[in-house]
Protein backbone atom coordinates (compact mmCIF):
# COMPACT_ATOMS: atom_id res chain seq x y z
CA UNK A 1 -70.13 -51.28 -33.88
CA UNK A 2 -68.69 -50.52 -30.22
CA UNK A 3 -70.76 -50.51 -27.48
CA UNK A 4 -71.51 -47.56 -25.35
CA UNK A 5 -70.06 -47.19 -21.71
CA UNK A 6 -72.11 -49.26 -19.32
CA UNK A 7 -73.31 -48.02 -16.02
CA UNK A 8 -70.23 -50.16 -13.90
CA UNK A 9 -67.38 -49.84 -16.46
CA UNK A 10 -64.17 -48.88 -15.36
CA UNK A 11 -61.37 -46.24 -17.31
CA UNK A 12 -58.71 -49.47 -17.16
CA UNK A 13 -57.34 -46.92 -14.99
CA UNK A 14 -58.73 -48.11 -11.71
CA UNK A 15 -61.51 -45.64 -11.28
CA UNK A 16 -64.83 -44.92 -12.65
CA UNK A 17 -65.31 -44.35 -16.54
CA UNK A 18 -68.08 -41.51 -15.35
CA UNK A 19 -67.51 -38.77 -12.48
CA UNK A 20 -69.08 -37.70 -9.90
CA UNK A 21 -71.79 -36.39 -12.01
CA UNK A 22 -72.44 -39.53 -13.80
CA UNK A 23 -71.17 -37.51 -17.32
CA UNK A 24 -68.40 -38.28 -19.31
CA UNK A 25 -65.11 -36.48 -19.07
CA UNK A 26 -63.56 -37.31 -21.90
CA UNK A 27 -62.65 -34.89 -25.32
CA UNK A 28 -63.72 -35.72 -28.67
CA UNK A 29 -61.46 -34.62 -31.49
CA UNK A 30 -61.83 -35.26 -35.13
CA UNK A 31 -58.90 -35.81 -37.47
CA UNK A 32 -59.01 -34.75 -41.31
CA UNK A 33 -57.78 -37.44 -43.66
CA UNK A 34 -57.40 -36.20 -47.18
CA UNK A 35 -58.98 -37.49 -50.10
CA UNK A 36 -55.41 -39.46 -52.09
CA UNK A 37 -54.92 -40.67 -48.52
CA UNK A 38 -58.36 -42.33 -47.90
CA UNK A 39 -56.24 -45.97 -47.84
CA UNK A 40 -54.76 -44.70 -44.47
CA UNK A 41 -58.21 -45.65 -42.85
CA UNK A 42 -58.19 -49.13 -43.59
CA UNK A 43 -54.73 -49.43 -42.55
CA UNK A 44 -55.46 -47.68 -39.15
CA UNK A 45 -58.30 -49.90 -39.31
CA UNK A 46 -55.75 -52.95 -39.81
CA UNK A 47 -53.00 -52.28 -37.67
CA UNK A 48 -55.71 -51.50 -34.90
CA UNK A 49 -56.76 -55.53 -34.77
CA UNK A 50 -53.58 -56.29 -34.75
CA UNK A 51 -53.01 -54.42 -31.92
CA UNK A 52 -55.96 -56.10 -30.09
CA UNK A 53 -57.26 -52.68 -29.93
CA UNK A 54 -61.11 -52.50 -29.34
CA UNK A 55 -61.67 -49.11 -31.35
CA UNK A 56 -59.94 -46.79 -32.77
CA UNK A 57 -59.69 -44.36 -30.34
CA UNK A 58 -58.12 -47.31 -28.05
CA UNK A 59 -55.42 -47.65 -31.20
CA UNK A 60 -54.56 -43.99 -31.53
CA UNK A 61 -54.49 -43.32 -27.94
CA UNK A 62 -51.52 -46.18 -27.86
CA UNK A 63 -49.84 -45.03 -30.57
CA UNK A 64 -49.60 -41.43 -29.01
CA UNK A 65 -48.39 -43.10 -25.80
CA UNK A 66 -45.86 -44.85 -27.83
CA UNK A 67 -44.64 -41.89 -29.44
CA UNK A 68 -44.20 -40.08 -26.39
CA UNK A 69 -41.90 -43.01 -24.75
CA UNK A 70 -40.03 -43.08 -27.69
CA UNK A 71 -39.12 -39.39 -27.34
CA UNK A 72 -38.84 -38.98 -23.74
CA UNK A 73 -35.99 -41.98 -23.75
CA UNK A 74 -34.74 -39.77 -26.74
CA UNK A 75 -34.73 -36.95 -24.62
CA UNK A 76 -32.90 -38.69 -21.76
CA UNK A 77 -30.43 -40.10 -24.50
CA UNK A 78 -29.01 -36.73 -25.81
CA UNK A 79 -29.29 -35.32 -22.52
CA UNK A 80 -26.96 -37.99 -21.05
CA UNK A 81 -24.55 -37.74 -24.55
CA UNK A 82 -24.57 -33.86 -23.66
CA UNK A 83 -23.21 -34.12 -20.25
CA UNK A 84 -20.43 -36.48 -21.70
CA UNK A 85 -19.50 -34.76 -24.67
CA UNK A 86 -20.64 -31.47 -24.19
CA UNK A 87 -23.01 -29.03 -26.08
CA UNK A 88 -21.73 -27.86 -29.29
C-alpha cells in the first residue's frame, strides 16, 4: 500500500530519513484495538485522508503532536491563572 523509504528521501525534517549507517532509526509500536471497537479502524482510516495524511503512522504521529499543544497551552493557561489568583 505505502511505499518503502527510498535511498534519497528526506525525514520532512531537513535531514536524512537513514543515518549514518544507512539503517533506520525509527521505533515500531503496535496498538491493541479490541474486538466491539474494530469500527475505530476505519474511522482512523477516515479521518487519516482527511487529514491528507499518507499512512497511518503519519495520522497518529499528528494527532499526538496535537495533543501535546493542546496541553502544553493548557499548562501555560493555569499556570498564568495561578499566579493571578493564587493556588488553592
Amino acid at each position: 500500500m505505502y511505499s518503502g523509504i527510498r535511498q534519497n528521501q528526506t525525514n520532512g525534517y531537513g535531514s536524512n530519513a537513514l543515518g549514518e549507517e544507512q539503517e533506520h532509526k525509527g521505533t515500531v509500536i503496535s496498538i491493541s484495538v479490541p474486538f466491539h471497537e474494530l469500527d475505530l479502524i476505519e474511522e482512523m482510516d477516515l479521518q487519516a485522508r482527511m487529514e491528507c495524511c499518507s499512512s497511518r503512522s503519519h495520522y497518529f504521529r499528528r494527532l499526538i503532536r496535537r495533543c501535546k499543544a493542546d496541553r502544553l497551552k493548557a499548562e501555560k493557561q493555569h499556570a498564568e491563572w495561578s499566579s493571578v489568583w493564587g493556588h488553592k
